[in-house]
C-alpha atoms as a PDB file:
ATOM      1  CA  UNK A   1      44.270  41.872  49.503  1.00  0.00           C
ATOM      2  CA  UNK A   2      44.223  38.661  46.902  1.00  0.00           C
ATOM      3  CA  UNK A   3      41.507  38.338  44.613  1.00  0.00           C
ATOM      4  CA  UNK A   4      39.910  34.731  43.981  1.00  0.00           C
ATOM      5  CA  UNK A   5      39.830  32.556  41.236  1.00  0.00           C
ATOM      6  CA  UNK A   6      36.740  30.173  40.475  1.00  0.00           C
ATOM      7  CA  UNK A   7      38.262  27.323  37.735  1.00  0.00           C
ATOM      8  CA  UNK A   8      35.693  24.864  36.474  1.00  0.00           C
ATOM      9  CA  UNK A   9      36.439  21.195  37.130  1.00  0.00           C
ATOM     10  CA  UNK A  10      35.158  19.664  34.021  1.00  0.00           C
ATOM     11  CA  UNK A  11      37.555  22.407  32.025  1.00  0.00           C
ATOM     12  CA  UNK A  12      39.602  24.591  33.576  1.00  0.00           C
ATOM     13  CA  UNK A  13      37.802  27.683  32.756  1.00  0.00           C
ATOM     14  CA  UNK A  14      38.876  30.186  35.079  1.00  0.00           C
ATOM     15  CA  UNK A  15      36.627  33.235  36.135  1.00  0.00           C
ATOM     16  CA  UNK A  16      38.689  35.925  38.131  1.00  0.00           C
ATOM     17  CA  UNK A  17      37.342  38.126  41.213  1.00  0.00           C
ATOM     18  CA  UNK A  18      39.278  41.351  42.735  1.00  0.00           C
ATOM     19  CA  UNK A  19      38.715  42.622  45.669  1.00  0.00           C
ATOM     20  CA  UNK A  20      35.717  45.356  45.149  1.00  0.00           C
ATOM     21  CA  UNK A  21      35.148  46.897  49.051  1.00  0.00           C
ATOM     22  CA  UNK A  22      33.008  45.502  51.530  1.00  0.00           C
ATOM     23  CA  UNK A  23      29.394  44.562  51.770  1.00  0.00           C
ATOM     24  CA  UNK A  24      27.810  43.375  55.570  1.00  0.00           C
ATOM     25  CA  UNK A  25      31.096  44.088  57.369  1.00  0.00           C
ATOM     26  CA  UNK A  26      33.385  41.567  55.128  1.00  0.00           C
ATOM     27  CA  UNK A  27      35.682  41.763  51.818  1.00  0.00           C
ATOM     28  CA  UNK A  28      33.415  41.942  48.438  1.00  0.00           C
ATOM     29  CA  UNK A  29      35.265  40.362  45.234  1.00  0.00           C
ATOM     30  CA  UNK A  30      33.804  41.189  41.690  1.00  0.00           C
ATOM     31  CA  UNK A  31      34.198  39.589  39.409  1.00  0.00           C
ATOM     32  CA  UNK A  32      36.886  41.157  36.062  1.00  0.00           C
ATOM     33  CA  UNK A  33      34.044  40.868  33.219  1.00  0.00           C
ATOM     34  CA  UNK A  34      30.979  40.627  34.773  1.00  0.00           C
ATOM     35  CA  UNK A  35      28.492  42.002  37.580  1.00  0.00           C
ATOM     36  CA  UNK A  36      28.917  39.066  39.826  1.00  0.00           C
ATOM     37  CA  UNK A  37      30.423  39.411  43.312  1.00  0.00           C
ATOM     38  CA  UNK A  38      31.558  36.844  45.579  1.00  0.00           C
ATOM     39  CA  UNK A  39      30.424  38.205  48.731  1.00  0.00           C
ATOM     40  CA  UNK A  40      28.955  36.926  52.325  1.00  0.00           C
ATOM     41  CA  UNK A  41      25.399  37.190  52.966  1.00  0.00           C
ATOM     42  CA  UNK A  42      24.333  37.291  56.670  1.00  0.00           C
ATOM     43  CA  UNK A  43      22.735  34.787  57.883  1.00  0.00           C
ATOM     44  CA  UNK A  44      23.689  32.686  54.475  1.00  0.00           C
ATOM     45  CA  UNK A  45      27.005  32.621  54.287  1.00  0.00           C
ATOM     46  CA  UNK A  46      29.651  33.407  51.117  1.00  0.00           C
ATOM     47  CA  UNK A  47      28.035  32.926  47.553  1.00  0.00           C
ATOM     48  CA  UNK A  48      28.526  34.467  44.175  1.00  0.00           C
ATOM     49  CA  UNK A  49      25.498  36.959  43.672  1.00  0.00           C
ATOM     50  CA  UNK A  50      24.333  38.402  40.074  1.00  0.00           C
ATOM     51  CA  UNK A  51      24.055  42.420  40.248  1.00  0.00           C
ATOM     52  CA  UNK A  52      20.177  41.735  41.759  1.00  0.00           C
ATOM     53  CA  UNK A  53      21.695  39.858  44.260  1.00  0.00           C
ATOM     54  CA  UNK A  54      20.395  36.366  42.878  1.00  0.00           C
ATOM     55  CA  UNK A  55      22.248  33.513  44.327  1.00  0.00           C
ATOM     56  CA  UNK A  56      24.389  31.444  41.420  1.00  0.00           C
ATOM     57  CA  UNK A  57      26.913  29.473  43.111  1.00  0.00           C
ATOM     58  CA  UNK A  58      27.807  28.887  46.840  1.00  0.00           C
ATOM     59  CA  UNK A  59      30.144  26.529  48.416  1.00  0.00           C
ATOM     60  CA  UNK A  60      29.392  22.943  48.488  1.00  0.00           C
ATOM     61  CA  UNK A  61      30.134  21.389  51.345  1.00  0.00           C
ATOM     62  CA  UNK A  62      30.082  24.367  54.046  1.00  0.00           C
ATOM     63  CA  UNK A  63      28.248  27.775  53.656  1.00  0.00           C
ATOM     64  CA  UNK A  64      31.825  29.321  55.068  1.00  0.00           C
ATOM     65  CA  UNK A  65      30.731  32.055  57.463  1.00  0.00           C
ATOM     66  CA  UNK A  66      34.467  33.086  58.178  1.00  0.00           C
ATOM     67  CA  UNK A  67      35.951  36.494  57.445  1.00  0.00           C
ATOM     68  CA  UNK A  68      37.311  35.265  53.659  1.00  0.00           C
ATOM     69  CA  UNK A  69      35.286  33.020  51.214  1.00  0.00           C
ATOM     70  CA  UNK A  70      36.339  29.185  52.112  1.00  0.00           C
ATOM     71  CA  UNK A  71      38.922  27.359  49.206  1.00  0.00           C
ATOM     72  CA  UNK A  72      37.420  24.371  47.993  1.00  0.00           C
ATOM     73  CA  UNK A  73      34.589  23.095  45.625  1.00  0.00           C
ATOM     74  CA  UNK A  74      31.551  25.468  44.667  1.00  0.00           C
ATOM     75  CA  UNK A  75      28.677  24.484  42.895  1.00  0.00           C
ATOM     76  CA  UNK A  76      26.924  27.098  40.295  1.00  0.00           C
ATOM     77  CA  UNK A  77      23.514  26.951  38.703  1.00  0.00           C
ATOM     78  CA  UNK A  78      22.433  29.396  35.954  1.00  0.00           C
ATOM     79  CA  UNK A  79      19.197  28.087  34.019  1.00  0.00           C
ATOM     80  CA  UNK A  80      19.460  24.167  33.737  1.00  0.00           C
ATOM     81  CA  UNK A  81      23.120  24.119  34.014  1.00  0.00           C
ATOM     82  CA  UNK A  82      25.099  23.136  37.090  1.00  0.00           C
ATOM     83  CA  UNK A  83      28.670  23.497  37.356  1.00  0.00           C
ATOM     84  CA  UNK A  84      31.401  22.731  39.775  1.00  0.00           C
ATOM     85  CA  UNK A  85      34.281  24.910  40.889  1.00  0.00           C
ATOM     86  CA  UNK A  86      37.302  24.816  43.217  1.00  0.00           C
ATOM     87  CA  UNK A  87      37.845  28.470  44.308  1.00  0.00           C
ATOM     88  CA  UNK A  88      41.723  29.168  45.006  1.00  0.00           C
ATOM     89  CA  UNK A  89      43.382  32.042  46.165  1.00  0.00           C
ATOM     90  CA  UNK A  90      44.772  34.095  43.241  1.00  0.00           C
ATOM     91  CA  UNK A  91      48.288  35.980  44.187  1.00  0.00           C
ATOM     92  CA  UNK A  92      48.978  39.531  44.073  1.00  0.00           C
ATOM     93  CA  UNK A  93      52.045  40.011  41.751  1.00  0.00           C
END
């Protein structure tokens, strides 16, 4: 299975998730240097969710309650920052 990639408008930072097993009966992505996973929620949809399982970013314009997180733009919010991400699919090679 692809992993995703989350790259920051403003930038182009790019923040890499692999596929990490499953969590509520769909695919779980973690992300490579952090404890973040990118996983769907029941009942909420698919968001990125700190090791607690703290909400920090979600998609913007559809919570995306299909069996892979939706492509498109993500908003994150950690503190009093917001940023804004377009998650793509990242290839296996």
């Amino acid at each position: 299975m692809d992993g995703l990639k989350f790259v920051r408008q403003v930038d182009g930072l790019t923040y890499e998730f692999v596929p990490d097993g499953s969590a509520h009966g769909y695919p779980s992505f973690k992300r490579v240097d952090r404890d973040l996973w990118c996983r769907r929620l029941p009942d909420f949809g698919w968001c990125v969710v700190t090791e607690s399982g703290a909400v920090s970013s979600r998609p913007f314009d559809d919570a995306g309650h299909g069996d892979r997180p939706p492509e498109g733009t993500w908003v994150s919010r950690k503190a009093d920052q917001s940023y804004v991400y377009d998650l793509v699919r990242a290839q296996s090679s």
